[in-house]
Protein backbone atom coordinates (compact mmCIF):
# COMPACT_ATOMS: atom_id res chain seq x y z
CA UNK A 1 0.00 0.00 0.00
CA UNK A 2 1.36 3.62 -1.00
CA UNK A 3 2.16 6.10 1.70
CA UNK A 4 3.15 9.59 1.32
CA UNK A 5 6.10 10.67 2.88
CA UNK A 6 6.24 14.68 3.10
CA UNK A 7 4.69 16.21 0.19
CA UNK A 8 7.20 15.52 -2.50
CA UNK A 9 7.50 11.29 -2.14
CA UNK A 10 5.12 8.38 -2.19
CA UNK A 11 6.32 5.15 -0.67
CA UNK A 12 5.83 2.17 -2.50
CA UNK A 13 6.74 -1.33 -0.51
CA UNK A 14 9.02 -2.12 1.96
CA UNK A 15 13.00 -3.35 0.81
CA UNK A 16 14.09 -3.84 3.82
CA UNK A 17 13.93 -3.41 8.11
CA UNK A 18 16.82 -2.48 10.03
CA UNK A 19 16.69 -1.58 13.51
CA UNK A 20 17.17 2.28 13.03
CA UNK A 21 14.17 1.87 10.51
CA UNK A 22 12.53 0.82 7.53
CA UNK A 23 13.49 0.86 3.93
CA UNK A 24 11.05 1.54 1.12
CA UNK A 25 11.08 1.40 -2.61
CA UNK A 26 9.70 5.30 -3.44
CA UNK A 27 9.19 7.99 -6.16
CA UNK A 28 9.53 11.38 -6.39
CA UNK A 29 9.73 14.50 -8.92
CA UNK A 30 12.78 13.23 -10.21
CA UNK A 31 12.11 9.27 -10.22
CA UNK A 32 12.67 6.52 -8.17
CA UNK A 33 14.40 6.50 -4.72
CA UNK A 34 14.81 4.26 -1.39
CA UNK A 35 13.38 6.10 1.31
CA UNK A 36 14.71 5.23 4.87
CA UNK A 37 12.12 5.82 7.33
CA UNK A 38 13.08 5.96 10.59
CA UNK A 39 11.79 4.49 13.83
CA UNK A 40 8.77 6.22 15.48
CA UNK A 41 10.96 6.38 18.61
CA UNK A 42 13.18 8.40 17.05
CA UNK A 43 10.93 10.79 14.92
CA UNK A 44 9.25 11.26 18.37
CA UNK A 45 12.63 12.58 20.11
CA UNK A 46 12.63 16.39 19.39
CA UNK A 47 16.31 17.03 20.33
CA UNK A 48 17.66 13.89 17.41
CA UNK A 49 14.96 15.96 14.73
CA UNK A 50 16.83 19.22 15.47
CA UNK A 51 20.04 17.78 14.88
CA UNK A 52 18.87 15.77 11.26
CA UNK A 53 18.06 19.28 10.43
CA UNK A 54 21.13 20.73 11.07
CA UNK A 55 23.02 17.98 9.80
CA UNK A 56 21.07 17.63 6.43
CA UNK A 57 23.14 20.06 4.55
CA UNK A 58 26.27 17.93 5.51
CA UNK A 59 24.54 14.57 4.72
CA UNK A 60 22.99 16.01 1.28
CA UNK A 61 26.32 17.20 0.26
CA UNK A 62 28.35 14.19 0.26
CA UNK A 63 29.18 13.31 -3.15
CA UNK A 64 31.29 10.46 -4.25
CA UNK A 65 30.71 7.19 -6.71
CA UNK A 66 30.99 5.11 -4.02
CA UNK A 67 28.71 6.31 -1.33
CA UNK A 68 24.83 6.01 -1.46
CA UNK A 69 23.75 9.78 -1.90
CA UNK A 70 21.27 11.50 0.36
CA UNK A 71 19.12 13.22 -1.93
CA UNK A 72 16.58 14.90 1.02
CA UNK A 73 15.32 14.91 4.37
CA UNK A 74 11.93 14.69 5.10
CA UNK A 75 10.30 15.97 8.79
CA UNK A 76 6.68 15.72 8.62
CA UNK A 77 4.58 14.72 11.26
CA UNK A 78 5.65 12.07 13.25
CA UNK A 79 7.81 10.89 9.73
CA UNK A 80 11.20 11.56 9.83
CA UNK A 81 13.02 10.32 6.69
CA UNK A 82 16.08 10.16 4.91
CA UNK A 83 15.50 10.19 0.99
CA UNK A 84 18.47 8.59 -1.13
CA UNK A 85 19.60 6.74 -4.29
CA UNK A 86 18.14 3.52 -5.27
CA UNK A 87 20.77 1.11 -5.60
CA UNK A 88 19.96 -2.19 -7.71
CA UNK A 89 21.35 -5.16 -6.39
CA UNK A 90 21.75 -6.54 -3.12
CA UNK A 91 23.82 -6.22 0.34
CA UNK A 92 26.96 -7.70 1.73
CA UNK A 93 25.53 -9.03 4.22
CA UNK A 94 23.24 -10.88 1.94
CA UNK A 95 25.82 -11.96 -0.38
CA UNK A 96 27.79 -13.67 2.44
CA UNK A 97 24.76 -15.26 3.93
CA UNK A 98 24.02 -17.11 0.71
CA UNK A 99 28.28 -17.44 -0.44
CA UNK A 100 30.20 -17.24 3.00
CA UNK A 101 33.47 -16.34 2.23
CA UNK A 102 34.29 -14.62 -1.22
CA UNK A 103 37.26 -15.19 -3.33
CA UNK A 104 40.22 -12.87 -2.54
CA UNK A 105 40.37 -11.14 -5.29
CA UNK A 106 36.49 -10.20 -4.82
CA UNK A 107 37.05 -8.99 -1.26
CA UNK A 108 39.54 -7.01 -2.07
CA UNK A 109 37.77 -4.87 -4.93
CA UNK A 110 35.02 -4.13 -2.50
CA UNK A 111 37.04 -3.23 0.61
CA UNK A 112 39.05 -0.96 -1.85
CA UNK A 113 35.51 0.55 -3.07
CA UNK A 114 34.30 1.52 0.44
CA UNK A 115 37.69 2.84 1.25
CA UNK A 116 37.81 5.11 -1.82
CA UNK A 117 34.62 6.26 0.15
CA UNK A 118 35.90 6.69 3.17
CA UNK A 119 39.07 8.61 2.23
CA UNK A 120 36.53 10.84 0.80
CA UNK A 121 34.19 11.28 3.70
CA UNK A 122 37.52 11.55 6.03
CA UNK A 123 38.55 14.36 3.91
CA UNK A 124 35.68 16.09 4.36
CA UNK A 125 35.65 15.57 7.82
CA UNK A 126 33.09 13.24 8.30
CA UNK A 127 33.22 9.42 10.01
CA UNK A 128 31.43 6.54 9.22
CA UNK A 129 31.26 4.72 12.43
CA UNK A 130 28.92 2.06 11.35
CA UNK A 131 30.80 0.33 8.41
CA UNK A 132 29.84 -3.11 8.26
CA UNK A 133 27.91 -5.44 6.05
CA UNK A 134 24.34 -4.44 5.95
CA UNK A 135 25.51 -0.41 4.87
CA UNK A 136 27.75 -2.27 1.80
CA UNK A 137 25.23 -1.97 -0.99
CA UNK A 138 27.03 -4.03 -4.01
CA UNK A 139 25.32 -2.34 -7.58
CA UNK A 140 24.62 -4.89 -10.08
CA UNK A 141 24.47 -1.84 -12.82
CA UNK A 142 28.12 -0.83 -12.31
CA UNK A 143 29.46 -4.23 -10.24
CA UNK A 144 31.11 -1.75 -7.51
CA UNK A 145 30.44 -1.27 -3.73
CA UNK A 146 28.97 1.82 -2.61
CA UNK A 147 28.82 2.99 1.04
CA UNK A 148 25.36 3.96 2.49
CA UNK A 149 24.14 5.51 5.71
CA UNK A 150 26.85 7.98 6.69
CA UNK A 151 25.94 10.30 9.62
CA UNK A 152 22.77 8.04 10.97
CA UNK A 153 25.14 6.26 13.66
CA UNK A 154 26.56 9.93 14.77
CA UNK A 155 23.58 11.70 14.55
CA UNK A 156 21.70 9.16 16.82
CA UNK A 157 24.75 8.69 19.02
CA UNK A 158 24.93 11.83 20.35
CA UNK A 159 26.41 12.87 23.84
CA UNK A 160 23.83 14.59 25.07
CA UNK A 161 21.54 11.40 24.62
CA UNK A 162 23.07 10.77 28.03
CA UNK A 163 25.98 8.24 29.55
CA UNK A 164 29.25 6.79 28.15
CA UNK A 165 27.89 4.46 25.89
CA UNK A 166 29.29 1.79 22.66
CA UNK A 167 27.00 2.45 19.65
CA UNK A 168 27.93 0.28 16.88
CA UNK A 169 27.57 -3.40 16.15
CA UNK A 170 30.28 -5.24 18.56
CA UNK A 171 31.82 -7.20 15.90
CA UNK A 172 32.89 -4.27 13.97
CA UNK A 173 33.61 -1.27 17.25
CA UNK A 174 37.25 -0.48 17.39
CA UNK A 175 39.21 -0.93 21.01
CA UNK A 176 39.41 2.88 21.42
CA UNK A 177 35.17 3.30 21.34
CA UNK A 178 34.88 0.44 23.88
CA UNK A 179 37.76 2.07 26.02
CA UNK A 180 35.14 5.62 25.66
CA UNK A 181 37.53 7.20 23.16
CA UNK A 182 35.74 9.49 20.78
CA UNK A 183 35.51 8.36 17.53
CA UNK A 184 38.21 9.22 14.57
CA UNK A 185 38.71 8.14 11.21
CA UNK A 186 40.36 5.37 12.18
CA UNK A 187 37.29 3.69 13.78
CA UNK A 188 36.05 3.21 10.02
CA UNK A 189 39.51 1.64 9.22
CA UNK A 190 39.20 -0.95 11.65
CA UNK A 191 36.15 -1.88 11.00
CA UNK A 192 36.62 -1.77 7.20
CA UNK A 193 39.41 -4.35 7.64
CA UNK A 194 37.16 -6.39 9.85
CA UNK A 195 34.68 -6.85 6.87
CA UNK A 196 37.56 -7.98 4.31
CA UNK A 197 38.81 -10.39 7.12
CA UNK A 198 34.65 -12.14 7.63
CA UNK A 199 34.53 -11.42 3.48
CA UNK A 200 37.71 -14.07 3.28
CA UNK A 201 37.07 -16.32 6.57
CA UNK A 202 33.45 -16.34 6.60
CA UNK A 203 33.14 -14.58 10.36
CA UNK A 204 34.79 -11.94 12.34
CA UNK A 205 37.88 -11.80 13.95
CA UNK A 206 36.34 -11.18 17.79
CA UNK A 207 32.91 -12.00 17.80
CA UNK A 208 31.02 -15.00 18.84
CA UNK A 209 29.33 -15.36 22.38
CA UNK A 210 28.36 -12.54 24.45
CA UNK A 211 28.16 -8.69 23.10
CA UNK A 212 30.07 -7.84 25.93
CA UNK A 213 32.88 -10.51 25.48
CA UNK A 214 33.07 -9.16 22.04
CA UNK A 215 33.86 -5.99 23.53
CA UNK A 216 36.69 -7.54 25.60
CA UNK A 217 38.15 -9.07 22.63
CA UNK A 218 38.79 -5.63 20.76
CA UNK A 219 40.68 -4.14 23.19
CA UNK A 220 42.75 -7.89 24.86
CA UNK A 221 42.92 -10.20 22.11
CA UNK A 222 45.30 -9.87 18.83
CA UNK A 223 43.81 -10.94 15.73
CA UNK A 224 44.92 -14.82 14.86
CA UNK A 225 46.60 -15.14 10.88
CA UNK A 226 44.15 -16.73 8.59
CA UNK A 227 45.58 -19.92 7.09
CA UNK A 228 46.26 -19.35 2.62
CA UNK A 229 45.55 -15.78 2.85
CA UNK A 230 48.96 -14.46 0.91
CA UNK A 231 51.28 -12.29 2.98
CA UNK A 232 50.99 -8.33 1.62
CA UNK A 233 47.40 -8.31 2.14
CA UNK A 234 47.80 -10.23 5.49
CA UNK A 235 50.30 -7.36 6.73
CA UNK A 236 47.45 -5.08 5.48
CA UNK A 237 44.66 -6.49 7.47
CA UNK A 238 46.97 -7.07 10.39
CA UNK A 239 48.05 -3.09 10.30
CA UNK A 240 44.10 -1.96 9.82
CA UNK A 241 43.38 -4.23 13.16
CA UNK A 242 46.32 -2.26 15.12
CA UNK A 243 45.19 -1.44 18.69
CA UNK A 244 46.34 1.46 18.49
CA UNK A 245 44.45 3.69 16.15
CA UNK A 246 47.53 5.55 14.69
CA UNK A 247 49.02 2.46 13.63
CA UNK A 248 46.33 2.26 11.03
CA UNK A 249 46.63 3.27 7.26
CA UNK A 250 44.92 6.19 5.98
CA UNK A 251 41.59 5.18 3.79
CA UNK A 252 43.36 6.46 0.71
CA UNK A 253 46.29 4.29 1.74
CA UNK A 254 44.25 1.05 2.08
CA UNK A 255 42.74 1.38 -1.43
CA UNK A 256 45.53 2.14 -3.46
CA UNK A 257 47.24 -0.87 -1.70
CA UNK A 258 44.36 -3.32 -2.28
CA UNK A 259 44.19 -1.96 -6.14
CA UNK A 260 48.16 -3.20 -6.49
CA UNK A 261 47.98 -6.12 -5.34
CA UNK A 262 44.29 -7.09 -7.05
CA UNK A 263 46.31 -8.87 -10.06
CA UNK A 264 48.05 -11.06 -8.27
CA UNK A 265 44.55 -13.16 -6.45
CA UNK A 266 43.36 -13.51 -9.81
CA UNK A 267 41.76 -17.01 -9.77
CA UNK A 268 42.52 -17.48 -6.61
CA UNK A 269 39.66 -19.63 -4.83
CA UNK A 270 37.65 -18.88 -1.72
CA UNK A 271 39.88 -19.88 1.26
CA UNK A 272 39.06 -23.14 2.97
CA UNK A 273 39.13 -23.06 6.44
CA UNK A 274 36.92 -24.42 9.84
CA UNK A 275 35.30 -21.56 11.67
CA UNK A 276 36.52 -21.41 15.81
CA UNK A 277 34.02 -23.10 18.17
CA UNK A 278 31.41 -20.31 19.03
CA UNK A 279 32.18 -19.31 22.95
CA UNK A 280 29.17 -19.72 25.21
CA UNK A 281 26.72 -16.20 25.23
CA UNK A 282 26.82 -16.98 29.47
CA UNK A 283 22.78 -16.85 29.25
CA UNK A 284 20.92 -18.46 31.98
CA UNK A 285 19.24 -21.75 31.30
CA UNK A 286 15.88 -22.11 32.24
CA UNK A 287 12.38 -21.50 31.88
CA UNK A 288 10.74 -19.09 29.27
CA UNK A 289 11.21 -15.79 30.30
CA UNK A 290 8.54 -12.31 29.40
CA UNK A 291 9.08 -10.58 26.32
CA UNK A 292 11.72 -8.17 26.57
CA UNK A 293 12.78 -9.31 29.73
CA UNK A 294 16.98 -8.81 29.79
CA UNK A 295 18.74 -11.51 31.77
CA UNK A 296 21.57 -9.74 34.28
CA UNK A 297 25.33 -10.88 32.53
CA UNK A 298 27.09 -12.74 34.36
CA UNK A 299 30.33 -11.96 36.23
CA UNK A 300 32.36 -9.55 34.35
CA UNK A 301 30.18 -9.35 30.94
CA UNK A 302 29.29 -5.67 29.76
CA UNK A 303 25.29 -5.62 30.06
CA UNK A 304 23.08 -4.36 27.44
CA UNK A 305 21.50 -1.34 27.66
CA UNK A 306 17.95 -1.43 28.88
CA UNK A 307 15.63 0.08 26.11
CA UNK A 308 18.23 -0.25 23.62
CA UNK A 309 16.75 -1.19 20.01
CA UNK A 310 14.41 -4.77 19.49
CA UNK A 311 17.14 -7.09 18.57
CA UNK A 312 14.26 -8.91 16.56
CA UNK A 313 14.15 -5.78 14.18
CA UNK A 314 16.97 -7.23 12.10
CA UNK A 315 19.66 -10.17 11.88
CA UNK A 316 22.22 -7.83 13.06
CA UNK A 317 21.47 -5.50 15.36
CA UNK A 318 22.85 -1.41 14.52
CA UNK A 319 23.33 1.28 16.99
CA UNK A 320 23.56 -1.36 19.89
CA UNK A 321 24.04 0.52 22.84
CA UNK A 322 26.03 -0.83 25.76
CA UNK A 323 27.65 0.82 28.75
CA UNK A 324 31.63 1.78 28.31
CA UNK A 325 33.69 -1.49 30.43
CA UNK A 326 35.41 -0.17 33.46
CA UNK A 327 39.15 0.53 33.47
CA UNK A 328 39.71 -2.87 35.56
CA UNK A 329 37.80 -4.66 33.19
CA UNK A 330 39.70 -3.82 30.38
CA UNK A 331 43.28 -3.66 32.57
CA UNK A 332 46.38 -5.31 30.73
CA UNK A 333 45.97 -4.56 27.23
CA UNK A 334 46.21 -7.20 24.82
CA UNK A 335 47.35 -10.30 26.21
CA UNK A 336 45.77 -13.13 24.13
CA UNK A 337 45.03 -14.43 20.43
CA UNK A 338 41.44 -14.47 19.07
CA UNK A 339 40.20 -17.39 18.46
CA UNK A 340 42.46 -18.99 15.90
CA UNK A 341 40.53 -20.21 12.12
CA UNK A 342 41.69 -23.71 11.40
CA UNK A 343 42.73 -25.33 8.39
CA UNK A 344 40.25 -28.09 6.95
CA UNK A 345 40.49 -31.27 9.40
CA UNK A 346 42.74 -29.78 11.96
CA UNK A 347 41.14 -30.63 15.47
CA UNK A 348 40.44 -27.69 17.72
CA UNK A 349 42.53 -27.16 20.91
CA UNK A 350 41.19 -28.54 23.65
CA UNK A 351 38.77 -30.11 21.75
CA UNK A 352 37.99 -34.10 22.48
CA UNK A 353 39.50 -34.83 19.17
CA UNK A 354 42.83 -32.57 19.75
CA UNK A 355 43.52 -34.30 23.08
CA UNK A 356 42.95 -38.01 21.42
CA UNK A 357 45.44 -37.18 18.76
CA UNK A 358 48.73 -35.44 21.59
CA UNK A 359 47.74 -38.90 23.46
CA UNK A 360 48.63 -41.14 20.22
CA UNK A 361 51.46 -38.71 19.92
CA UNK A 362 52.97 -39.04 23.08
CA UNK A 363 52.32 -43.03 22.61
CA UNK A 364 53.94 -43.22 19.51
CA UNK A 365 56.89 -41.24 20.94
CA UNK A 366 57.51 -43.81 23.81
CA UNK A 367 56.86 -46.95 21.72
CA UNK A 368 59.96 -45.55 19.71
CA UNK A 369 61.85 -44.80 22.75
CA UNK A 370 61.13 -48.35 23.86
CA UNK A 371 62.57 -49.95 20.79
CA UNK A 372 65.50 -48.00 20.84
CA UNK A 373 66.22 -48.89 24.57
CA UNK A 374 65.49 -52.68 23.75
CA UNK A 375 67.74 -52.21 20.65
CA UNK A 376 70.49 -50.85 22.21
CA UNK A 377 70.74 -53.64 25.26
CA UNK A 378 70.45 -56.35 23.03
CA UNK A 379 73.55 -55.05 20.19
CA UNK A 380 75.10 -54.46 23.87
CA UNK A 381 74.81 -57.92 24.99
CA UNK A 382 75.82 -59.49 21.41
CA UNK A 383 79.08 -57.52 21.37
CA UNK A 384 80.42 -58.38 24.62
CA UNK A 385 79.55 -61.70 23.90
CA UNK A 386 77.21 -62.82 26.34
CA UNK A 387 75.92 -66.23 26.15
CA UNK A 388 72.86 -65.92 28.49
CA UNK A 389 69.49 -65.42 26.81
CA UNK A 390 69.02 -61.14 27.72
CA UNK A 391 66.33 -60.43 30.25
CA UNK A 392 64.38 -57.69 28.53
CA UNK A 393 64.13 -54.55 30.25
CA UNK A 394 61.01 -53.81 31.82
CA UNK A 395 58.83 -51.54 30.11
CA UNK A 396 56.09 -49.49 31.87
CA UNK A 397 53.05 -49.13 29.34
CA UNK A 398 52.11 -45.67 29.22
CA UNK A 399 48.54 -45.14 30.54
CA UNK A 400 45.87 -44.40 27.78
């Protein structure tokens, strides 16, 4: 059913939800459009309206091949919209839903799309702070990334929304937002070079279990190597995931680098490698609770936010707000590896299958040391001559 938005656009059908709102196919006076409408709970919020205004000069005026344009803004009512180019085709996130991983040399002409983008928006002094999947529209007209929903995750992430808070989607939040660290361009570095990494492994370099373990991971864990991926654009990846944030490239940096070494993963195959075990979420186990009811973490875990957004309103949630860890949670810096990708077949550590295969090992290696023992006494006993039959040495069978 057709709905007006302002008096300039008509709203066709829904493309997509999101949990900062819903996007619609549209027209308007000059043709077709998407049309993000945004959550009533946010159109209801007076100060965030004020600031779309004020900011809808600076998202309008954004212009670069890669990024999604905002053509309008739209206040009306209890509607607040943001009106931009339709892009034909699909998502990232989509795209790795239905392929998992993506052959290197596909990765790496997307990543180097969205950071043309970025070097752009950085230059103009703007930051991302939501790259990720879902806002990496791929355009089947012109087979190139482009970059959508710049300023949405600033403008609803302001301070004055109240509390030292992480908005962003955990996976993808560089160490210096979860230490409380405002935001600079290299937030959208690190999380740009968290998207190639899931584009070649299949899943992201920290996440798995609990939001607030994620969290942890940024700022304590180094990222583990990913088995066949060739060494120049490991060092790149490795550099974008730098805990500190001036250790990162520049955007401009990262996509000329990507460009030169494109030629060389031609034909290259999607990598082959076992995902890490996913680490328990630490939810309670029990009976049914109430809708909406949020179980307290347990010990150490950063809670959710209460009245954060309905993490039903999309697969992954956006803008997920979650208190800043304290210092002592975070104390030590990084002293551990993520959890480490595995070639095909190779057992896990730990895992019931690693510790059968060390216990053959260590069998094998004292069967061998018993034949050598045994081998030795008895060329002993035949040199010197000895004419009684040996007595073999007593061997003490390992236990299984």
């Amino acid at each position: 059913m057709a709905r007006k938005i302002g008096s300039r656009y008509t709203a066709h059908q829904i493309l997509g939800r999101g949990s900062a709102g819903t996007v619609w196919l549209g027209s308007g006076p000059d043709g077709q459009v998407a049309i993000k409408l945004l959550r009533d709970d946010l159109s209801a919020d007076q100060d965030l309206v004020g600031r779309f205004v004020q900011e809808r000069a600076a998202l309008v005026s954004l212009d670069h091949p890669h990024v999604v344009g905002v053509r309008d803004l739209v206040v009306d009512g209890n509607d607040l919209a943001l009106v931009m180019d339709l892009v034909r085709g699909t998502d990232l996130r989509s795209l790795l839903d239905r392929e998992r991983r993506l052959p290197p040399r596909a990765a790496v002409s997307i990543a180097a799309d969205i950071a043309d983008a970025l070097a752009a928006a950085h230059a103009a002094g703007y930051v991302h702070r939501d790259v990720k999947p879902e806002n990496i529209l791929l355009d089947e007209a012109t087979r190139s990334a482009l970059l959508t929903d710049f300023g949405v995750a600033k403008l609803i992430d302001e301070p004055a929304r109240g509390g030292s808070r992480v908005v962003g989607t955990p996976d993808y939040v560089a160490p210096e937002i979860v230490e409380g660290l405002p935001p600079r361009a290299a937030v959208d570095i690190y999380a740009l070079a968290t998207v190639l990494y899931e584009m070649l492994a299949g899943f992201t370099p920290f996440g798995g279990g609990h939001p607030g373990a994620v969290l942890r991971r940024h700022v304590t864990e180094t990222v583990a190597p990913l088995p066949g991926v060739p060494d120049e654009l490991w060092r790149l990846i490795h550099q974008c995931l730098a805990k500190g944030p001036a250790s990162r490239l520049r955007a401009g940096e990262v996509a000329a680098r990507l460009r030169e070494m494109s030629p060389a993963l031609a034909g290259m195959p999607a990598l082959e490698i076992d995902e890490p075990e996913p680490e328990p979420a630490h939810e309670p186990v029990g009976a049914a609770e109430p809708a909406g009811h949020i179980h307290p973490p347990a010990s150490g875990a950063v809670p959710l936010v209460h009245g954060g957004p309905d993490p039903d309103s999309a697969n992954r949630e956006t803008h997920t707000s979650m208190r800043v860890p304290a210092v002592e949670e975070l104390a030590g810096g990084a002293h551990g590896t993520a959890r480490a990708p595995r070639a095909p077949g190779q057992p896990r550590a730990g895992s019931a299958r690693h510790r059968a295969a060390e216990r053959r090992r260590r069998l094998r290696i004292v069967a061998a040391g018993t034949a050598a023992a045994v081998g030795i006494g008895l060329g002993g006993w035949l040199a010197f001559g000895g004419g009684d039959e040996p007595t073999p040495p007593a061997v003490e069978q390992p236990t299984p």
